[in-house]
C-alpha atoms as a PDB file:
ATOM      1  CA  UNK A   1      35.143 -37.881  -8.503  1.00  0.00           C
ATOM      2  CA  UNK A   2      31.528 -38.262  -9.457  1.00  0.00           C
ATOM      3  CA  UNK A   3      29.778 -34.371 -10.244  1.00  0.00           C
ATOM      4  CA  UNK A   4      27.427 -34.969  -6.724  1.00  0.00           C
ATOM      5  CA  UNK A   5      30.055 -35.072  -4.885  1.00  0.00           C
ATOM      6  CA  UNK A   6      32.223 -32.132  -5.914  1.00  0.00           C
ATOM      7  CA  UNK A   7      29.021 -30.087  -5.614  1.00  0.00           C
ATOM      8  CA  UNK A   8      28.456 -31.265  -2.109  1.00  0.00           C
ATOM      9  CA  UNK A   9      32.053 -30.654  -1.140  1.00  0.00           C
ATOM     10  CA  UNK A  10      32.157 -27.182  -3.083  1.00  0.00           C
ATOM     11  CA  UNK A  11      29.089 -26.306  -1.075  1.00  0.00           C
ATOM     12  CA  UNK A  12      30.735 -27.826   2.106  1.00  0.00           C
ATOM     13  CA  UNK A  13      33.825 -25.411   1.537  1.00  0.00           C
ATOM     14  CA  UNK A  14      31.670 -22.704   0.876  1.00  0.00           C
ATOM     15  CA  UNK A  15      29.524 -22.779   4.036  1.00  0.00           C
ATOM     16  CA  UNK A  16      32.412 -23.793   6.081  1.00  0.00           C
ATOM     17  CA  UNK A  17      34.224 -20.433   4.906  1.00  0.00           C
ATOM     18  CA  UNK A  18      31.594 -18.458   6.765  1.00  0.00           C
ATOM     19  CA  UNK A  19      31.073 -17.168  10.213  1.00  0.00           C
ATOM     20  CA  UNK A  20      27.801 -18.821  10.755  1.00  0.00           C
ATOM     21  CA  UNK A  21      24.774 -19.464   7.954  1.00  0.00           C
ATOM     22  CA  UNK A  22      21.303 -18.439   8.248  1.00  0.00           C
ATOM     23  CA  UNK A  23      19.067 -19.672   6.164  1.00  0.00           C
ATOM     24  CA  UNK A  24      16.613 -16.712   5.294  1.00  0.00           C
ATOM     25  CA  UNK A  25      13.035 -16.712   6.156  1.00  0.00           C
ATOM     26  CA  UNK A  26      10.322 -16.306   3.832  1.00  0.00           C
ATOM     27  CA  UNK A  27       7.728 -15.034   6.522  1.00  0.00           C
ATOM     28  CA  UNK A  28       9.752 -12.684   9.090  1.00  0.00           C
ATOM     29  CA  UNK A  29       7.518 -10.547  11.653  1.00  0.00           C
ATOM     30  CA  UNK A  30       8.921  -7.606  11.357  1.00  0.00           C
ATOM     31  CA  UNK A  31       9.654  -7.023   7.395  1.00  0.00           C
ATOM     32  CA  UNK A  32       5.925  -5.738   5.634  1.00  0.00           C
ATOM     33  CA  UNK A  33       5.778  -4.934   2.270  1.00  0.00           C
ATOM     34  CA  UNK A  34       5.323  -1.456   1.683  1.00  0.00           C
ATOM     35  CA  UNK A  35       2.293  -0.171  -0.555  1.00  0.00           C
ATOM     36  CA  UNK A  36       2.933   0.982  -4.047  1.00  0.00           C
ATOM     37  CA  UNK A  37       1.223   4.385  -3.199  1.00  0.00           C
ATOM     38  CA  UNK A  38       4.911   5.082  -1.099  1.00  0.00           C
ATOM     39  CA  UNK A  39       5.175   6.271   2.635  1.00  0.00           C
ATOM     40  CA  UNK A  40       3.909  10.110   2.495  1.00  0.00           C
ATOM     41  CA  UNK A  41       0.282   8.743   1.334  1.00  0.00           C
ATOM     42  CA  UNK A  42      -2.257   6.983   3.684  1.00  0.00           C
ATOM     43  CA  UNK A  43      -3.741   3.679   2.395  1.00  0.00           C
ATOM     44  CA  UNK A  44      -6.768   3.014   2.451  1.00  0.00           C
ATOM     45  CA  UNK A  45      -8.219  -0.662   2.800  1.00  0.00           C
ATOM     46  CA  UNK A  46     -12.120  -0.845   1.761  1.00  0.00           C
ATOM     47  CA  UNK A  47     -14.733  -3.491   1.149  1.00  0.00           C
ATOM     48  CA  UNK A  48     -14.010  -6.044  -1.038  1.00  0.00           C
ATOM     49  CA  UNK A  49     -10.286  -6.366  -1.618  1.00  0.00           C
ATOM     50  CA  UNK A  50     -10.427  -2.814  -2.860  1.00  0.00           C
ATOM     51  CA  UNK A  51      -8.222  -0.670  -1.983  1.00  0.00           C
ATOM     52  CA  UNK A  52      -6.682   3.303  -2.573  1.00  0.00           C
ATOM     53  CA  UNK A  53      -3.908   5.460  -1.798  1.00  0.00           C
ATOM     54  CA  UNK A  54      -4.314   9.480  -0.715  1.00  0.00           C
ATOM     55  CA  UNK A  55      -2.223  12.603   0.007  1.00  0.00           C
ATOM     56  CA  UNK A  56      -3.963  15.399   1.324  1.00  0.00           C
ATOM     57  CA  UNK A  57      -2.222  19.042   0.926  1.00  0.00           C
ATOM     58  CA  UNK A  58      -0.625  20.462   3.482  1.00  0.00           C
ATOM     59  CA  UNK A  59      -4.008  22.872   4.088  1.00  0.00           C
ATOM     60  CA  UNK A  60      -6.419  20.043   3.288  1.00  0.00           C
ATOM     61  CA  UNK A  61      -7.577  21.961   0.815  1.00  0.00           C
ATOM     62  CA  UNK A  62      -6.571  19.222  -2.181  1.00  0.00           C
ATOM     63  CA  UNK A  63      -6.558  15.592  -1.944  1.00  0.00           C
ATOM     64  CA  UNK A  64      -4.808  13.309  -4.628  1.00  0.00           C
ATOM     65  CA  UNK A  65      -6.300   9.872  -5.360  1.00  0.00           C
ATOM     66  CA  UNK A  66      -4.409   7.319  -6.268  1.00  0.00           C
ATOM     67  CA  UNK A  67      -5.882   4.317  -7.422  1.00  0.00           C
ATOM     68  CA  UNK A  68      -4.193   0.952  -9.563  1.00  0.00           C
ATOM     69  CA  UNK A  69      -3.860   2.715 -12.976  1.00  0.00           C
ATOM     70  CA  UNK A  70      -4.230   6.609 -12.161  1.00  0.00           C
ATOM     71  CA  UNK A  71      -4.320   9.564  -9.829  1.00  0.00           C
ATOM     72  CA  UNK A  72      -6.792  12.054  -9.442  1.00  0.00           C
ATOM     73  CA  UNK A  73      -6.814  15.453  -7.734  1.00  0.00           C
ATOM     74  CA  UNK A  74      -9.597  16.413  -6.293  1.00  0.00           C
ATOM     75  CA  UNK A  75     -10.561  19.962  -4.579  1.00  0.00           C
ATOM     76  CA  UNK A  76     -12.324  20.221  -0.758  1.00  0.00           C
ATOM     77  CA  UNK A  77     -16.405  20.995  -1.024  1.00  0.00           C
ATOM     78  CA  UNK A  78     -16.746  24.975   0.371  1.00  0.00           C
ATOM     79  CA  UNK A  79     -19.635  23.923   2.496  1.00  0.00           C
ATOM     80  CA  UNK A  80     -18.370  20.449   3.975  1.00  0.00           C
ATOM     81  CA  UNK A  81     -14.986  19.712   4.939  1.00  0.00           C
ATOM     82  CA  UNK A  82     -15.482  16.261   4.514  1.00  0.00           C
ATOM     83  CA  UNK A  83     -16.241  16.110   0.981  1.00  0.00           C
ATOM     84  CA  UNK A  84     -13.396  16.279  -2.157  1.00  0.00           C
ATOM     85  CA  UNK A  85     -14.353  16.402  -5.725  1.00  0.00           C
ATOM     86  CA  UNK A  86     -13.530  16.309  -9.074  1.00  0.00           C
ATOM     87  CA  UNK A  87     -16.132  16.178 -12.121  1.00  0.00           C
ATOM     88  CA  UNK A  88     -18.393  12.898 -11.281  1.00  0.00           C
ATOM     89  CA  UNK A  89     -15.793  11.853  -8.930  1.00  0.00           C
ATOM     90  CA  UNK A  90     -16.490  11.906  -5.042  1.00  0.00           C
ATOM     91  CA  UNK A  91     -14.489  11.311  -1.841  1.00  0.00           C
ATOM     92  CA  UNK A  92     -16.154  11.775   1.548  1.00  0.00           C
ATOM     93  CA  UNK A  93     -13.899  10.993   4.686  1.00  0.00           C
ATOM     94  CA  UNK A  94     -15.677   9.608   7.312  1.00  0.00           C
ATOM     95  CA  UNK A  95     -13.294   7.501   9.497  1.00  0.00           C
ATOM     96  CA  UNK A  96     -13.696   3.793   9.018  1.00  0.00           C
ATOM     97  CA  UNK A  97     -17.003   4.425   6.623  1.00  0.00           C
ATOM     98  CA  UNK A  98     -14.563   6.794   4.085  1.00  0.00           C
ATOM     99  CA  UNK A  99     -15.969   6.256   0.443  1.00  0.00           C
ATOM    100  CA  UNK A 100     -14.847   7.100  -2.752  1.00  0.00           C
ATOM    101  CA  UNK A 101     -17.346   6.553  -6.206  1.00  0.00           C
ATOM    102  CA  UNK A 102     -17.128   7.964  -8.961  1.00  0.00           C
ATOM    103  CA  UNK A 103     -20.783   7.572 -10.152  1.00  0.00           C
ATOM    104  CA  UNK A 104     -20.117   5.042 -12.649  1.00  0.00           C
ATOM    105  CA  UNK A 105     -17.658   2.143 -11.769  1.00  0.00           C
ATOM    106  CA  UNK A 106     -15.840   3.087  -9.386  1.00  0.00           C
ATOM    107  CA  UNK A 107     -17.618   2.213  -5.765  1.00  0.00           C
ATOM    108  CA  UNK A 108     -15.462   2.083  -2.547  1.00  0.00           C
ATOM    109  CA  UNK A 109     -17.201   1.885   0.419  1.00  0.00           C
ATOM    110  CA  UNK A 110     -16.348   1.092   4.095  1.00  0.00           C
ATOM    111  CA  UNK A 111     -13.050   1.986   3.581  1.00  0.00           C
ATOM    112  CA  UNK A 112     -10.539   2.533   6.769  1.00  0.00           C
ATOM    113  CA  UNK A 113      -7.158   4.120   6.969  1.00  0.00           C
ATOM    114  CA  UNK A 114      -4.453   1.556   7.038  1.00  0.00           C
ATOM    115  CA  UNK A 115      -1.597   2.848  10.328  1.00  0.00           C
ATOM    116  CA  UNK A 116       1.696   1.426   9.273  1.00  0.00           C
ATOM    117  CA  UNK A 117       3.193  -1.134  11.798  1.00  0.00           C
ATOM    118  CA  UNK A 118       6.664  -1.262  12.832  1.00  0.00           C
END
């Protein structure tokens, strides 16, 4: 018997052996990846492809950062609640205009909380 043809009737016996096959789909509706900052931490999608990751404590009075390569904690501003900081680093949450800069590369701007679907 030439090799094609056990192959085909291996894979014959094979599929024939089960129930019913599926093949599986490479673009389901209901599967999303998950981001890499895991499900406790709210991502945020900004301008430019940019994006972040951030935990807030439970009295808001921290926030942790996390960005590609790092994490940063930063502490709430005493006189507005909006504002986090941490050396030259800033957050200010502001809805769908959040931004997060750092004074020297770092510049996210227009950034909006991303809801999970499911």
């Amino acid at each position: 018997m030439k090799p094609t043809a056990l192959i085909l009737l291996g894979l014959v016996s094979v599929l024939a052996g089960c129930k019913t096959y599926e093949m599986p789909s490479l673009f389901e509706k209901g599967s999303k990846e998950q981001p890499r900052y895991g499900k406790e931490a709210t991502h945020y999608q900004c301008e430019n492809f940019q994006s972040f990751g951030l935990k807030l404590s439970a009295n808001g009075e921290e926030a942790w950062v996390m960005l590609p390569d790092h994490e940063v904690g930063l502490n709430r501003d005493a006189s507005d609640k909006q504002l986090y900081h941490y050396g030259t680093m800033d957050l200010r949450l502001n809805g769908e205009q959040t931004t997060l800069d750092d004074g020297e590369v770092l510049h996210l701007k227009g950034c909006k909380s991303q809801s999970p679907t499911k």
